[in-house]
Protein backbone atom coordinates (compact mmCIF):
# COMPACT_ATOMS: atom_id res chain seq x y z
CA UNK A 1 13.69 7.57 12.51
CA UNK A 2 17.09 7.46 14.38
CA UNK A 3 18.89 3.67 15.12
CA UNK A 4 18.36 4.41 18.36
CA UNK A 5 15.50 6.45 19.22
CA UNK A 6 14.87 5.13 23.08
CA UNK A 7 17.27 3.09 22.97
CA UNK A 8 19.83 2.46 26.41
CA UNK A 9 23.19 1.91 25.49
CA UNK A 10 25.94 0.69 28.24
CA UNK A 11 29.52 1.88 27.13
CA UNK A 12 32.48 0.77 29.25
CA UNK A 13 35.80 3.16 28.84
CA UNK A 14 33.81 5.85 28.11
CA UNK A 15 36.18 9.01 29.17
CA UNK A 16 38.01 8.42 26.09
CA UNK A 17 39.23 7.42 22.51
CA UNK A 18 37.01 4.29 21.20
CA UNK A 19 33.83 4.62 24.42
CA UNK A 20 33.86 8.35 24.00
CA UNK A 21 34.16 8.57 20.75
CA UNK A 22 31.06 5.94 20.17
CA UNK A 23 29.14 7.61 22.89
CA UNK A 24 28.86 10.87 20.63
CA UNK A 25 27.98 8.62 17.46
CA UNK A 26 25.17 6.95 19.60
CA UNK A 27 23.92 10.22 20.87
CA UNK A 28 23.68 11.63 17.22
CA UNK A 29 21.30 8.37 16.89
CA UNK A 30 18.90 9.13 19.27
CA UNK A 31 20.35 6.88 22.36
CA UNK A 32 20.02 7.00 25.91
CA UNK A 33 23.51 5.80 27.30
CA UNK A 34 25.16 4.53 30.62
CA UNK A 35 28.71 6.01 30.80
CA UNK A 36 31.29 3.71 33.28
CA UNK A 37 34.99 4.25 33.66
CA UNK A 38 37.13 4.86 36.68
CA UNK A 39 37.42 8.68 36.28
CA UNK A 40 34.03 10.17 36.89
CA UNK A 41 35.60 14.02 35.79
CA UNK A 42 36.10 12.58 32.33
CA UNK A 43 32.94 10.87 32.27
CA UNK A 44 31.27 14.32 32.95
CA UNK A 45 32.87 15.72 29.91
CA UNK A 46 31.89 12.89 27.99
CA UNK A 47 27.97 13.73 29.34
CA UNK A 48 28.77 17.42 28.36
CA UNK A 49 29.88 16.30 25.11
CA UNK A 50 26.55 14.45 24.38
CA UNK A 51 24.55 17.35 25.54
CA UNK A 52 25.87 19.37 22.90
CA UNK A 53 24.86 16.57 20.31
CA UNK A 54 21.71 15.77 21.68
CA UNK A 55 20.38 17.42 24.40
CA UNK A 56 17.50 15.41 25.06
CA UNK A 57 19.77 12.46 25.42
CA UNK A 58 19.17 10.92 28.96
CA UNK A 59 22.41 9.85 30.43
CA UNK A 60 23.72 8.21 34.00
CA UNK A 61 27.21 8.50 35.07
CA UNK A 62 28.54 5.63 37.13
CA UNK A 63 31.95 4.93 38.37
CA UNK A 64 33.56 1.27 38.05
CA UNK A 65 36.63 -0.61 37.56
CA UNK A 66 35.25 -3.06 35.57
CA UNK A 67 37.82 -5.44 37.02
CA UNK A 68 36.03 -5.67 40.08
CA UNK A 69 32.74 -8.04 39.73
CA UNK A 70 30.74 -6.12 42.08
CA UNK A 71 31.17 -2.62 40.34
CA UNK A 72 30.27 -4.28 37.16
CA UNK A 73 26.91 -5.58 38.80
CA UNK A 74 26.49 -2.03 40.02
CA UNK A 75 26.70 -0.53 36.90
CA UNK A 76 24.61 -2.79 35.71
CA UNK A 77 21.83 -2.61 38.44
CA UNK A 78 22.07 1.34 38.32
CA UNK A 79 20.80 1.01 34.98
CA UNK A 80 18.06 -1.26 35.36
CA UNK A 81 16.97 0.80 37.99
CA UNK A 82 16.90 4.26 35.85
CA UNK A 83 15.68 2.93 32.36
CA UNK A 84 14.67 -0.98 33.07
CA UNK A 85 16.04 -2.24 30.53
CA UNK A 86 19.84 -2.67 28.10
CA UNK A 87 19.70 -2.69 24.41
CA UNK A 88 22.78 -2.26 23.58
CA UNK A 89 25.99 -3.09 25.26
CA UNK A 90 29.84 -1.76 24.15
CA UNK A 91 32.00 -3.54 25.73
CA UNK A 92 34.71 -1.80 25.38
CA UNK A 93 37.00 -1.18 28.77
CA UNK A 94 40.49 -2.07 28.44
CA UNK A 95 44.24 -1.29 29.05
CA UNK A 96 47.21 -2.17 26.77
CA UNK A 97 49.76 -3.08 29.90
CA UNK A 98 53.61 -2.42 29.67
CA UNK A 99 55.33 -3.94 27.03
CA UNK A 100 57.68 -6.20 27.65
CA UNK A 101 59.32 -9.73 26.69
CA UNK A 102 57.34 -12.80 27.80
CA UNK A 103 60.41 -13.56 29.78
CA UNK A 104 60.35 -9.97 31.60
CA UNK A 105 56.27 -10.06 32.40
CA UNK A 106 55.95 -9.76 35.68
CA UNK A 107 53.07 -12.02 37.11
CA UNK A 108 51.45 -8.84 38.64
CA UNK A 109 51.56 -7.01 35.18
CA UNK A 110 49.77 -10.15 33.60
CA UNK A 111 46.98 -10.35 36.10
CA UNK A 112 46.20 -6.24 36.41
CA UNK A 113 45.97 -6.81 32.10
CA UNK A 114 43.76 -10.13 32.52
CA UNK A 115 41.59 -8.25 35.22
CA UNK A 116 40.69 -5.62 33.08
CA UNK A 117 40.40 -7.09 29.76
CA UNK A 118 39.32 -10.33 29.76
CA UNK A 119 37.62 -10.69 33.42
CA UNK A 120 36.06 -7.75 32.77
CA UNK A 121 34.62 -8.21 29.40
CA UNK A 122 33.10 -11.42 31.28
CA UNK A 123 31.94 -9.50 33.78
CA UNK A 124 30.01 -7.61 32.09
CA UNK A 125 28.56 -10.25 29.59
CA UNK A 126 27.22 -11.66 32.57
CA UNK A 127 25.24 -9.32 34.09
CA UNK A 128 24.48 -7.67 30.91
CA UNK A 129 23.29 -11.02 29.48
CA UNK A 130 21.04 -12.01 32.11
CA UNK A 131 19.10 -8.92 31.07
CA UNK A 132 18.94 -9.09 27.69
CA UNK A 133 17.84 -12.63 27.95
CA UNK A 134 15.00 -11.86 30.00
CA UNK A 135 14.15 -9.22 27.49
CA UNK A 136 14.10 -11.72 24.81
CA UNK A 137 16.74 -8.86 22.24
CA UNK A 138 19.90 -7.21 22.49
CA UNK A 139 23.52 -6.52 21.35
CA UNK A 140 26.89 -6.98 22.56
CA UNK A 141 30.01 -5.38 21.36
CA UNK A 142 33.27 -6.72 22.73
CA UNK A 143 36.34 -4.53 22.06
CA UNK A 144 39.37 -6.77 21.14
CA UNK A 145 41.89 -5.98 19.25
CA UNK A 146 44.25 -7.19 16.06
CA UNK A 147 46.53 -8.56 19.04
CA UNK A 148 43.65 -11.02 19.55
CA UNK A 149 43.48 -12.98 16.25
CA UNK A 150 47.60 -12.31 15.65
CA UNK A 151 50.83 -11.78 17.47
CA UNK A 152 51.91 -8.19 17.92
CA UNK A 153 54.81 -9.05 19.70
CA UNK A 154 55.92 -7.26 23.62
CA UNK A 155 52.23 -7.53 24.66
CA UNK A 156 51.67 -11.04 26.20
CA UNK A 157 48.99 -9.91 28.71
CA UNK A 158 47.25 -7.54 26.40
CA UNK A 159 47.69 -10.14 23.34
CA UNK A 160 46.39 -12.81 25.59
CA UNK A 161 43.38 -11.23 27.23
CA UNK A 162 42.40 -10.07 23.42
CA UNK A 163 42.57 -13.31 22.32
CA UNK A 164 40.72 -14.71 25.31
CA UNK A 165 37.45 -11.89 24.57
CA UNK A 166 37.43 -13.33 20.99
CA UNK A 167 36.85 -16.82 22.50
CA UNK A 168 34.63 -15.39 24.54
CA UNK A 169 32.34 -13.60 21.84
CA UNK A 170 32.53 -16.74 19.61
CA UNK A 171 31.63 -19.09 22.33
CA UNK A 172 28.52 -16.67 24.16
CA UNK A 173 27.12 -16.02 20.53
CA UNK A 174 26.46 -19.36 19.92
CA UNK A 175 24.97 -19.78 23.27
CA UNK A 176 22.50 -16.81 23.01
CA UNK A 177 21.85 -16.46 19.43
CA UNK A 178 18.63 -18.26 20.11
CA UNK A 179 17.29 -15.67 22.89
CA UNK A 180 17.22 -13.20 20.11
CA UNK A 181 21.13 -11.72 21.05
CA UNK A 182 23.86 -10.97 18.99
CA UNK A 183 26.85 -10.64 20.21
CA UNK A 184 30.24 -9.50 17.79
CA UNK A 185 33.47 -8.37 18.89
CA UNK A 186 35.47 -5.32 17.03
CA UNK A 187 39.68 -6.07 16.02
CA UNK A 188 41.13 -2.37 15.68
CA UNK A 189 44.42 -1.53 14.58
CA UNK A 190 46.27 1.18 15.16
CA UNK A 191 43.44 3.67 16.02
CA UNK A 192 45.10 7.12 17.11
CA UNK A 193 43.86 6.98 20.71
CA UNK A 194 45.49 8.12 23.82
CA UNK A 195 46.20 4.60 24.65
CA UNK A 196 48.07 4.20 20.69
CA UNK A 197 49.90 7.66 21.80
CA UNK A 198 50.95 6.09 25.22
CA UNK A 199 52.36 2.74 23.12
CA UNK A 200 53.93 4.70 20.63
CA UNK A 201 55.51 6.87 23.77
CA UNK A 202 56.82 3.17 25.44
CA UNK A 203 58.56 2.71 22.26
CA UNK A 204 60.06 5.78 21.35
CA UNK A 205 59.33 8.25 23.93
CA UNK A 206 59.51 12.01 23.09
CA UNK A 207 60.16 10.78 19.31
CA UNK A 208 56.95 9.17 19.60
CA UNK A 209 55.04 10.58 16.92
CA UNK A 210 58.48 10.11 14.18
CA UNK A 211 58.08 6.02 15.38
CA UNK A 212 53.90 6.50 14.32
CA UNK A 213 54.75 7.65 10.76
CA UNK A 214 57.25 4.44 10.81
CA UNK A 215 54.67 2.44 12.39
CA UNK A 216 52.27 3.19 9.76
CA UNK A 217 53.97 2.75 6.74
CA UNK A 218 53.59 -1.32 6.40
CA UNK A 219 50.06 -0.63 6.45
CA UNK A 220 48.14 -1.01 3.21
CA UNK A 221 46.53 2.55 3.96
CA UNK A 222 49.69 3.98 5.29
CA UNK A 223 47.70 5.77 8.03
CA UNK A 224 46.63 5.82 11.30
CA UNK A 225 42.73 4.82 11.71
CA UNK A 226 40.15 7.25 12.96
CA UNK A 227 37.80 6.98 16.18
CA UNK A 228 34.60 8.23 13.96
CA UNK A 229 35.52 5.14 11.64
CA UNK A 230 35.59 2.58 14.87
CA UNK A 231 32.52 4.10 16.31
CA UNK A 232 30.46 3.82 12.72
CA UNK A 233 31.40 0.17 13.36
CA UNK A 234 30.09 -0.51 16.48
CA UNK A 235 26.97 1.83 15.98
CA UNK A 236 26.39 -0.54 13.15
CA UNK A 237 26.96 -3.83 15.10
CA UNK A 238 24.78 -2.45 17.83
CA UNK A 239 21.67 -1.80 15.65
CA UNK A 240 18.76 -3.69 13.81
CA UNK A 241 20.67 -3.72 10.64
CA UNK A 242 22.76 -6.19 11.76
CA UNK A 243 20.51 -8.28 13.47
CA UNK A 244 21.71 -11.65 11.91
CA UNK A 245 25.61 -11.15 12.19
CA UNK A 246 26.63 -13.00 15.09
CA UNK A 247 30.18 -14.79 16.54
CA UNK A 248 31.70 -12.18 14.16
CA UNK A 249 35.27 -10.44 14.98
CA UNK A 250 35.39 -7.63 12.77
CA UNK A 251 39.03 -6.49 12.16
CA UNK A 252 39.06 -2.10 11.45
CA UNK A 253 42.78 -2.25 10.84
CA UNK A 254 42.90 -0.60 7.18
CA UNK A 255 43.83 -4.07 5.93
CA UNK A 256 46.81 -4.63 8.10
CA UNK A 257 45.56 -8.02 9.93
CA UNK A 258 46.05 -9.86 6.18
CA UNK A 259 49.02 -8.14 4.94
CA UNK A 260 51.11 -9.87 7.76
């Protein structure tokens, strides 16, 4: 028996790296899952994508900037109204943000960051939560980051809204662990995604992938992580099998969150 045989899984950000990539591992289990991003071209390759895993996977496409509380509520109603119900929810929708000194933030930089990733995480625990309560089961995957339980340095929105979803897991676990919810939050690294390629690009531009190997080599695995090994991790977190972890912030950094 698959994980998630009938299962409906929301994933946020999923036209790329970490969403897409978990998408595909949750189709190979069986699930049913609600794409949102703000490109709907990429969401239909991620659809096509999951087709070719599992074509019996049932699947609804809907556009949102999860920054916006009303497209979140959307999303959220749209799937009610195709599968009644949310089993699973990966929370996952963020940007990174221009890096900068704190001095050199702009206040409009800041807030586009804090919109995204922390207002929208909420967001979406809202209207996800009032489900899953009603339902009486569930599980929540935040996506934060290693910038949320450490400095990283040139990132004050992104380190800030990162640290603010990790307050926010901690805090909503304890408040629904009793309605049969669990809700975790993930801490990757550096993850080779599009947005690690555009931050490697802000630092060193067209030299980009010399300043990866450099990034990389502090890093008790010397490497950069995988998307297959982030999505294993939130498949997991997602599922029965861990049913009693709860408030947890999982760090997938190949060790690098304790070395510094």
């Amino acid at each position: 028996m698959k994980r998630f045989q009938g299962k409906v899984v929301i994933v946020t950000g999923a036209s790329a790296g970490l969403g897409q990539g978990t998408c595909l591992r949750l189709a190979e289990e069986g699930a049913n899952l609600v794409l949102v991003a703000t490109n709907e071209e990429k969401l239909k390759h991620t659809e096509d994508l999951i087709k070719d895993i599992n074509p019996k996977a049932q699947t609804l496409i809907v556009k949102a900037d999860v920054g916006k509380e009303e497209e979140v509520k959307n999303y959220v109603d749209k799937t009610m109204e195709k599968f009644g119900r949310i089993d699973g929810f990966f929370n996952n929708a963020g940007i990174e943000g221009k890096q900068n000194l704190t001095e050199n933030y702009t206040a409009e930089e800041f807030q586009r960051v804090v919109d995204i990733n922390l207002n929208g995480v909420f967001y979406g625990m809202k209207y996800v939560l009032k489900v899953m309560h009603e339902q009486g089961e569930g599980a929540i995957v935040n996506s934060a980051s290693v910038g949320g339980i450490r400095g990283v340095g040139n990132q004050s929105g992104y380190s800030a809204t990162k640290h603010g979803v990790v307050g926010l897991t901690r805090n909503s676990a304890v408040e629904y662990g009793q309605y049969g919810i669990n809700i975790n939050a993930i801490a990757p690294g550096a993850i080779m995604t599009d947005m690690v390629e555009g931050s490697l690009r802000q630092m060193g531009g067209d030299d980009w992938e010399a300043v990866g190997k450099e990034f990389v080599k502090p890093n008790p695995m010397q490497r950069f992580g995988k998307v297959e090994e982030v999505a294993g991790v939130v498949a997991f977190l997602l599922s029965k099998d861990a049913g009693f972890i709860n408030g947890q912030v999982l760090p997938i950094d190949g060790g690098q969150s304790y070395k510094y």
